[in-house]
Protein backbone atom coordinates (compact mmCIF):
# COMPACT_ATOMS: atom_id res chain seq x y z
CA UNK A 1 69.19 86.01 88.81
CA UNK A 2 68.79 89.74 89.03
CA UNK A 3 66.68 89.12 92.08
CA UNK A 4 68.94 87.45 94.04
CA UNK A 5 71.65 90.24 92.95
CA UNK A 6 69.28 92.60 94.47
CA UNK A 7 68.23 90.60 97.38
CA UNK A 8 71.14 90.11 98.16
CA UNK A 9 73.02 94.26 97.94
CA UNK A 10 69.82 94.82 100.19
CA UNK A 11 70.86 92.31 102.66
CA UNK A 12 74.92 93.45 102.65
CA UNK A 13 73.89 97.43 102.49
CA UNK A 14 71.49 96.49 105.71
CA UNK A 15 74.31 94.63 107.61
CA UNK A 16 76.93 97.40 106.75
CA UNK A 17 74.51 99.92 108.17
CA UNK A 18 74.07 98.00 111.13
CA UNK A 19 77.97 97.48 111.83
CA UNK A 20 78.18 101.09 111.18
CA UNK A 21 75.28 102.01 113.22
CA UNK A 22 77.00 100.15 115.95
CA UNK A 23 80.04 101.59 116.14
CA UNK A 24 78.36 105.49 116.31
CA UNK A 25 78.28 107.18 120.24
CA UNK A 26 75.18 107.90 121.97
CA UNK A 27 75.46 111.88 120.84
CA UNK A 28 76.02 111.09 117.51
CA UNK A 29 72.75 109.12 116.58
CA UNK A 30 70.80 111.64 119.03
CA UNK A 31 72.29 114.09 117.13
CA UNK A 32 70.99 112.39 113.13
CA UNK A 33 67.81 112.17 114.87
CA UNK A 34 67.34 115.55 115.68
CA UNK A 35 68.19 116.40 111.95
CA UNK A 36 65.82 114.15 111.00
CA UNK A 37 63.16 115.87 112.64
CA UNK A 38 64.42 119.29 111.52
CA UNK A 39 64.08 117.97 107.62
CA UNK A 40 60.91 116.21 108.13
CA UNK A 41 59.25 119.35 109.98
CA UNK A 42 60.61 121.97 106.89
CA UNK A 43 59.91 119.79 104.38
CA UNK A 44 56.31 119.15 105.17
CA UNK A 45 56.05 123.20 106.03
CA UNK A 46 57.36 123.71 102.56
CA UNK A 47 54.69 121.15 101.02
CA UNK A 48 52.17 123.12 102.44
CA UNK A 49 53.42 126.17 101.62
CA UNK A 50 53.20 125.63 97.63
CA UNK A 51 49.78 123.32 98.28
CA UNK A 52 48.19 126.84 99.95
CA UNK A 53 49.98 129.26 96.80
CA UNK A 54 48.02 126.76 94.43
CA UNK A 55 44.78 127.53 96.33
CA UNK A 56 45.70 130.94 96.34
CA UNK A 57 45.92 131.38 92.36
CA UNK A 58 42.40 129.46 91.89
CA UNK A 59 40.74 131.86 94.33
CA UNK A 60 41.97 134.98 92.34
CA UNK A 61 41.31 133.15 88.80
CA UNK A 62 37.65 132.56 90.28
CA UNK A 63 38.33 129.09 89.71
CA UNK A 64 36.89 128.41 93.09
CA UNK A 65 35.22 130.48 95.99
CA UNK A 66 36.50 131.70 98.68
CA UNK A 67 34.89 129.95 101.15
CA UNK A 68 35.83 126.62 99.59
CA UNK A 69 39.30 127.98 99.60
CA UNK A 70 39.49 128.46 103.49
CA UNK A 71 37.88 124.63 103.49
CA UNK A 72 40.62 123.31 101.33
CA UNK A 73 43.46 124.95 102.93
CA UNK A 74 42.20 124.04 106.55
CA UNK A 75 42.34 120.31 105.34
CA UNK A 76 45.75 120.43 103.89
CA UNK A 77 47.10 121.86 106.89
CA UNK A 78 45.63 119.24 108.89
CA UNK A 79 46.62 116.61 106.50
CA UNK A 80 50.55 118.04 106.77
CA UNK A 81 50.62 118.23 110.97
CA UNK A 82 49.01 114.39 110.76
CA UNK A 83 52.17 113.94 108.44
CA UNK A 84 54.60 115.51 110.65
CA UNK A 85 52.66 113.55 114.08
CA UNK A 86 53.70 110.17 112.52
CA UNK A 87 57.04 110.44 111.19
CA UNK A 88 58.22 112.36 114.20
CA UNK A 89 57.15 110.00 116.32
CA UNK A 90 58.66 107.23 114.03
CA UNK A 91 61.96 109.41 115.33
CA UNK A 92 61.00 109.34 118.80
CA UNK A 93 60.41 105.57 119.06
CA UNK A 94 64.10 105.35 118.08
CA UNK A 95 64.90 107.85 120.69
CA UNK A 96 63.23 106.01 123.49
CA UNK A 97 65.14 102.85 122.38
CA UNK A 98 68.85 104.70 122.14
CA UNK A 99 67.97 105.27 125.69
CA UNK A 100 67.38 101.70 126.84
CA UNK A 101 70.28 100.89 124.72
CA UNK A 102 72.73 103.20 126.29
CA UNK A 103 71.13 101.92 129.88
CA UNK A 104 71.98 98.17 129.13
CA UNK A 105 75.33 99.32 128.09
CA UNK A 106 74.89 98.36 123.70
CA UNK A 107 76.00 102.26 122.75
CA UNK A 108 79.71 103.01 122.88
CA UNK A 109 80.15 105.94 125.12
CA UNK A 110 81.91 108.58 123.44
CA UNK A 111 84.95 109.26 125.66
CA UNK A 112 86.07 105.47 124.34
CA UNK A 113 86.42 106.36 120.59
CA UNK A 114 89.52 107.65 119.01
CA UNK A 115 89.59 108.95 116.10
CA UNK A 116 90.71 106.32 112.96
CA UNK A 117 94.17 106.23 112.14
CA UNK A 118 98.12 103.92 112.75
CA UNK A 119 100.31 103.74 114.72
CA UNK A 120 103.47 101.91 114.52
CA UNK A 121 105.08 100.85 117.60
CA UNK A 122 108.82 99.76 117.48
CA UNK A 123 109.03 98.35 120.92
CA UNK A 124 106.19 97.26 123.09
CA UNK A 125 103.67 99.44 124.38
CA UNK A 126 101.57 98.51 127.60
CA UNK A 127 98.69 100.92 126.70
CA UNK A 128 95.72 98.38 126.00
CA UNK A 129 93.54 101.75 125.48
CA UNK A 130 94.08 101.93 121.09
CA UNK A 131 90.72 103.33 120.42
CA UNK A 132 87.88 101.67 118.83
CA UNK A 133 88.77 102.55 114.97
CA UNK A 134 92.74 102.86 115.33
CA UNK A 135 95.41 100.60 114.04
CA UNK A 136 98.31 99.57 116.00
CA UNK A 137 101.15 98.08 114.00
CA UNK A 138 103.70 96.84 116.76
CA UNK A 139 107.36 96.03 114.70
CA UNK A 140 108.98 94.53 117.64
CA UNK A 141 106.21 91.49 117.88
CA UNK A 142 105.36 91.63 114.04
CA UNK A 143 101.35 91.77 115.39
CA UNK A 144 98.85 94.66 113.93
CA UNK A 145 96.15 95.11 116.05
CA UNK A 146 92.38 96.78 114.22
CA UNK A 147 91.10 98.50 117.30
CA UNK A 148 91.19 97.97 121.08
CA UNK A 149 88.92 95.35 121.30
CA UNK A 150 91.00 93.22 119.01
CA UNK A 151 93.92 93.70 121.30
CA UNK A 152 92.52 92.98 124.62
CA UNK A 153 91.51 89.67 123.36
CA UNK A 154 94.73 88.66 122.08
CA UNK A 155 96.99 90.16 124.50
CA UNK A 156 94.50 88.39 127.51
CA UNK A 157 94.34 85.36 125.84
CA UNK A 158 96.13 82.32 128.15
CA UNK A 159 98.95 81.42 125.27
CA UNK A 160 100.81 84.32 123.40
CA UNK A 161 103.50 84.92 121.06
CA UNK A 162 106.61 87.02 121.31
CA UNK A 163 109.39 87.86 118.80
CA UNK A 164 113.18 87.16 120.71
CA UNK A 165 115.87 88.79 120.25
CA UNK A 166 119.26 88.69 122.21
CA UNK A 167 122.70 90.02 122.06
CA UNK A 168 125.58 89.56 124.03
CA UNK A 169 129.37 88.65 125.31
CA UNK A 170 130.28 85.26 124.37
CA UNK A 171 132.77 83.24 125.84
CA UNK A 172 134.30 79.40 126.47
CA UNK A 173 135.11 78.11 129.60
CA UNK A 174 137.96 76.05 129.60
CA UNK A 175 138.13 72.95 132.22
CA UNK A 176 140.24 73.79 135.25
CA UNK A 177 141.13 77.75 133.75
CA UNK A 178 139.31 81.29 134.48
CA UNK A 179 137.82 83.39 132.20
CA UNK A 180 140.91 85.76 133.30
CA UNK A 181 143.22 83.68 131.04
CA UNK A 182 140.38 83.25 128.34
CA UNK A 183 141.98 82.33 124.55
CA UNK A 184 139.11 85.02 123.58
CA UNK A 185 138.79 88.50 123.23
CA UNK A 186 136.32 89.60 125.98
CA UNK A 187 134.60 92.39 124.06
CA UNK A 188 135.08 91.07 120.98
CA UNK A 189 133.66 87.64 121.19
CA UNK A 190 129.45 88.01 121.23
CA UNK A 191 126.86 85.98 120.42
CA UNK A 192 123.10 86.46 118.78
CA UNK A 193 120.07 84.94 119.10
CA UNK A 194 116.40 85.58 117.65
CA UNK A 195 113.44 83.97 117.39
CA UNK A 196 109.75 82.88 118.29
CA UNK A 197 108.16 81.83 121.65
CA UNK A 198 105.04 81.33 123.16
CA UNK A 199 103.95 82.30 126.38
CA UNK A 200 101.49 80.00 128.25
CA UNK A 201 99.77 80.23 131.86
CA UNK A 202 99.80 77.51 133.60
CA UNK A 203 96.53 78.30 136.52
CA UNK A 204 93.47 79.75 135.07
CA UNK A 205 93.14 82.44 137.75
CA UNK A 206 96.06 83.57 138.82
CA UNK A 207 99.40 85.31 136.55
CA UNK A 208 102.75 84.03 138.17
CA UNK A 209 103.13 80.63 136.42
CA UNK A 210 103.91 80.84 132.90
CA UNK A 211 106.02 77.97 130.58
CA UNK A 212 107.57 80.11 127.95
CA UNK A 213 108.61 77.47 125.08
CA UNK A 214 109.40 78.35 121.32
CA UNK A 215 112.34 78.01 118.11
CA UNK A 216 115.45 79.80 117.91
CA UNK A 217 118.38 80.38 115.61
CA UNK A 218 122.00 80.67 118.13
CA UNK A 219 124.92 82.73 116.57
CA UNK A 220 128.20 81.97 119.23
CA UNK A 221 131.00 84.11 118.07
CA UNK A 222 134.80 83.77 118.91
CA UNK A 223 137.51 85.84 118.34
CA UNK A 224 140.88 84.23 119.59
CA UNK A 225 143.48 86.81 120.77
CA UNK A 226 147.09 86.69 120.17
CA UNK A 227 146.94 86.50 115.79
CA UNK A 228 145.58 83.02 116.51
CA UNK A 229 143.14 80.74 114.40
CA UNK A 230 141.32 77.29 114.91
CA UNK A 231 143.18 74.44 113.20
CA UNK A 232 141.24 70.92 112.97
CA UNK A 233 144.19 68.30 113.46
CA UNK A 234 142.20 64.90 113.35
CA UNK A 235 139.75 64.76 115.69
CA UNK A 236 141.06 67.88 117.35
CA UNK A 237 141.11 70.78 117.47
CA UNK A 238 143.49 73.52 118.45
CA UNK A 239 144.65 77.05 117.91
CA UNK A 240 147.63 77.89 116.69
CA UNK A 241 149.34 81.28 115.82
CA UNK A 242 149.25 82.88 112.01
CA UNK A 243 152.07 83.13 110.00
CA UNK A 244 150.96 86.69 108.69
CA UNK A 245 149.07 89.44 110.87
CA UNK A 246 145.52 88.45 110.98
CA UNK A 247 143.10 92.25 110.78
CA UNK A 248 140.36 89.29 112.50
CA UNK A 249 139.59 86.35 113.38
CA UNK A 250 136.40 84.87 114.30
CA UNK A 251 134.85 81.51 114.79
CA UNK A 252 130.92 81.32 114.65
CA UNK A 253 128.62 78.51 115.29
CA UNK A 254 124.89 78.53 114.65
CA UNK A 255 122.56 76.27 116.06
CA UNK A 256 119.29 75.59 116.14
CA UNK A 257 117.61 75.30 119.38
CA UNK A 258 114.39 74.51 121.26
CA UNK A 259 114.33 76.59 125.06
CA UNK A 260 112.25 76.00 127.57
CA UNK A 261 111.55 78.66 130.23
CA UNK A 262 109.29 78.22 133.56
CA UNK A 263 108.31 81.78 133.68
CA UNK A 264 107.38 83.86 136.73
CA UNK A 265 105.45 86.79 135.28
CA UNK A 266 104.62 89.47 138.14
CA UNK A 267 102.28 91.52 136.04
CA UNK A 268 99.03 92.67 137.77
CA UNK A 269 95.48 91.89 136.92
CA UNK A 270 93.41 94.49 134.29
CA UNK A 271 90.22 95.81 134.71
CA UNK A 272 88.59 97.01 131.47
CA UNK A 273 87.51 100.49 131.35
CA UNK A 274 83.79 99.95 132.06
CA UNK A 275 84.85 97.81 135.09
CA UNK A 276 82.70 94.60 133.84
CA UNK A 277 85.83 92.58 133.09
CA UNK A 278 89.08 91.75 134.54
CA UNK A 279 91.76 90.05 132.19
CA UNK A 280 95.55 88.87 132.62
CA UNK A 281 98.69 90.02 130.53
CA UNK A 282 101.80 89.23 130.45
CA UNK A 283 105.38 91.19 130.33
CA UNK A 284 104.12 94.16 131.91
CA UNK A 285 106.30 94.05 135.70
CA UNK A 286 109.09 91.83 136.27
CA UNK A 287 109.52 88.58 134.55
CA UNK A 288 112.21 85.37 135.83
CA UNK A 289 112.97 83.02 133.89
CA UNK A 290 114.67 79.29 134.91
CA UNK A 291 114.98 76.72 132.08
CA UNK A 292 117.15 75.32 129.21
CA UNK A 293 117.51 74.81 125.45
CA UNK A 294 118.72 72.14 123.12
CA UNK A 295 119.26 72.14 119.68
CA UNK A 296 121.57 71.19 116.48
CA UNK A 297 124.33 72.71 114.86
CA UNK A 298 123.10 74.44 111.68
CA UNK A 299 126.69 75.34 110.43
CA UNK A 300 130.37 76.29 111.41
CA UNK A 301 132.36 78.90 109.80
CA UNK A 302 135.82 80.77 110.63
CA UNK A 303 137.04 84.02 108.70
CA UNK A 304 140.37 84.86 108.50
CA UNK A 305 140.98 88.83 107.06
CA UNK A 306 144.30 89.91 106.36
CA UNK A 307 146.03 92.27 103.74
CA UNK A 308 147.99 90.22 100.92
CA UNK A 309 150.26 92.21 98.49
CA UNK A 310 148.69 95.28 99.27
CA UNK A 311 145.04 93.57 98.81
CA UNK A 312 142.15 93.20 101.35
CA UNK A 313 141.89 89.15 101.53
CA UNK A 314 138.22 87.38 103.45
CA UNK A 315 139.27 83.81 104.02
CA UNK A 316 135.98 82.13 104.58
CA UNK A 317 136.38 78.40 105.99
CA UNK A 318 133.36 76.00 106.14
CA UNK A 319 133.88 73.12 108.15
CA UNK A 320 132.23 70.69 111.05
CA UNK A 321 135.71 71.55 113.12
CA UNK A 322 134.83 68.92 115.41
CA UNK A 323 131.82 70.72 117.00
CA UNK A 324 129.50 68.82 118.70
CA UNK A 325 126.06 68.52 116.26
CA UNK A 326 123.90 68.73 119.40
CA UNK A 327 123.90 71.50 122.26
CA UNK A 328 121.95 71.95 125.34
CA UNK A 329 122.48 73.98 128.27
CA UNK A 330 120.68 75.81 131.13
CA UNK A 331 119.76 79.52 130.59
CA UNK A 332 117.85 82.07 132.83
CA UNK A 333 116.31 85.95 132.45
CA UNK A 334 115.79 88.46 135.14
CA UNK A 335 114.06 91.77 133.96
CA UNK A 336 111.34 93.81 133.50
CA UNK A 337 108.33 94.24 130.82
CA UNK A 338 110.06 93.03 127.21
CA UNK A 339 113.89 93.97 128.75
CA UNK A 340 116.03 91.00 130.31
CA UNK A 341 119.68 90.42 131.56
CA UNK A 342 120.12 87.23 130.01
CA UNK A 343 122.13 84.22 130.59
CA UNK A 344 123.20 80.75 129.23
CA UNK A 345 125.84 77.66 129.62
CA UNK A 346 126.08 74.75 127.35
CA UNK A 347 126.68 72.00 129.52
CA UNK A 348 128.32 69.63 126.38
CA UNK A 349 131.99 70.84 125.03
CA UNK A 350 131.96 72.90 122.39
CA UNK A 351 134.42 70.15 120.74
CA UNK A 352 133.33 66.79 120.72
CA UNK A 353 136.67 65.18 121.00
CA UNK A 354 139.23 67.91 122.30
CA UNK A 355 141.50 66.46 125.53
CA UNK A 356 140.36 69.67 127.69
CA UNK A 357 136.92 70.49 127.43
CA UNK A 358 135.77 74.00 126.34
CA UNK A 359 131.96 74.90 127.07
CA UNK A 360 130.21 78.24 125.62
CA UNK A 361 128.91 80.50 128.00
CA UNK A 362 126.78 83.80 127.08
CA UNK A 363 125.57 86.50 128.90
CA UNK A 364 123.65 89.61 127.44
CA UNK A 365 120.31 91.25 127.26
CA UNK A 366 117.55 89.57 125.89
CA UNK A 367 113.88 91.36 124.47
CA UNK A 368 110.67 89.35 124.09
CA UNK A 369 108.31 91.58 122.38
CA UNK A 370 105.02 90.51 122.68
């Protein structure tokens, strides 16, 4: 047992050498060599040195003669340069090969290592040069990248993953009205969205086509004007003025939805820094977007706040209010890198049975962080 406990520290200690060895420039193993030789040269110097004071101290104690003296200490001092011959050219042999390394390109060159270290990015950052032994934390696409190795071959990869998230102005359209004589405050009526997508090209050599497909969670907010509330009468349902002043009023709807993007991503091709390898990324230029979502209502909620003898009062109403359980629409983006102007119409009613139909319409800017 204690054998293969030692076999096996002697195997891990030579494999974390090697990574380590690996990872060290050209310079900097030239440099341990040259130390090497240094210590091996003194330390064989210094050998001889007390092996000739021992010879020395016989002589004068007429242990031995004089003449055997000379004998011994010409012998010793050949014995120490053989010594120093072999091992230094031990260190030369691994010279030699550090040079046919560096030649077929196995050394990392110095100018490509930054020193070890984080940094935490809380948007997106198109710099694919991290250093060999940093950390990049990005918050924006939840990702941490160990080095930039580890980057490039996630950020070139043909499918990625991006965090979403949108805000906006939210709005209905009413049949056969404009939004000039809208039931809902302009600026105060927004919606939210956030969520995951993934990014995928579509040709193998070329960056345009992309189909951009993920999960979302859709927050639509109202907020009618005039002191007016929602009011489900049967299966409809209509506003209708308060009987006290209302501080706000606001109808929200969340849904959960599926979109679906054809993507035109402009972003040039990369080479890498030693010029061996080209690679593709994505939301670096402009990006368009054409598609659609669909998805189910998750819940419906209206608050009411108004004062009430001199009290603060949050009416919170859960209800279906008639609102259709399914939405889809048709959405598009225009922008550029992880910035978009964003926009989407549900082409179903908002209510499933109301005489006049009302459909949701959004517009805002949207963020894919990738």
């Amino acid at each position: 047992m204690q054998k293969i406990i030692l076999y096996t520290l002697v195997m891990v200690f030579g494999f974390v050498t090697k990574s380590v060895a690996q990872d060290k420039t050209l310079e900097q193993q030239v440099k341990e060599i040259a130390l090497t030789i240094e210590m091996i040269t003194k330390e064989e110097k210094n050998a001889l040195k007390i092996e000739v004071e021992a010879i020395d101290l016989k002589i004068k104690e007429g242990k031995i003669s004089s003449e055997k003296g000379k004998e011994l200490k010409a012998n010793i001092a050949q014995e120490r340069a053989n010594n120093i011959e072999t091992k230094v050219a031990l260190q030369e042999a691994k010279l030699a090969q550090l040079v046919k390394d560096k030649v077929e390109g196995k050394i990392i060159a110095a100018d490509t290592i930054k020193k070890g270290g984080t940094t935490i990015i809380l948007g997106s950052n198109s710099k694919d040069s991290i250093g060999v032994n940093h950390t990049e934390i990005n918050v924006g696409s939840m990702k941490v990248y160990k080095g930039e190795q580890d980057k490039i071959e996630r950020i070139s990869k043909r499918t990625t993953s991006q965090f979403v998230f949108a805000f906006g102005l939210n709005n209905l359209i009413t049949k056969g009205a404009s939004l000039e004589d809208s039931d809902y405050r302009v600026w105060g009526s927004h919606f939210y969205e956030w969520g995951v997508t993934y990014n995928s090209r579509l040709l193998q050599n070329h960056n345009l086509l992309h189909v951009k497909y993920g999960l979302t969670l859709m927050y639509n907010n109202l907020r009618p004007t005039d002191n007016r509330y929602f009011v489900k009468e049967g299966n409809q349902t209509n506003l209708v003025t308060a009987s006290r002043h209302l501080d706000d009023s606001r109808f929200r709807n969340v849904f959960l939805t599926l979109p679906l993007h054809l993507e035109f991503d402009f972003s040039p091709k990369k080479t890498s820094k030693d010029g061996t390898k080209t690679y593709f990324t994505t939301h670096e230029s402009v990006r368009i977007g054409i598609g659609g979502y669909s998805g189910i209502r998750v819940k419906s909620k209206q608050l009411l706040c108004y004062e009430e003898n001199g009290d603060k009062v949050k009416n919170k109403q859960k209800s279906n209010f008639n609102v259709s359980d399914f939405t889809y629409g048709l959405s598009t983006y225009i922008g550029y890198r992880s910035a978009s102007l964003y926009v989407k119409y549900d082409l179903n009613p908002m209510f499933k049975h109301n005489t006049i139909d009302q459909n949701n319409v959004s517009l805002g800017i949207r963020f894919d962080f990738n």
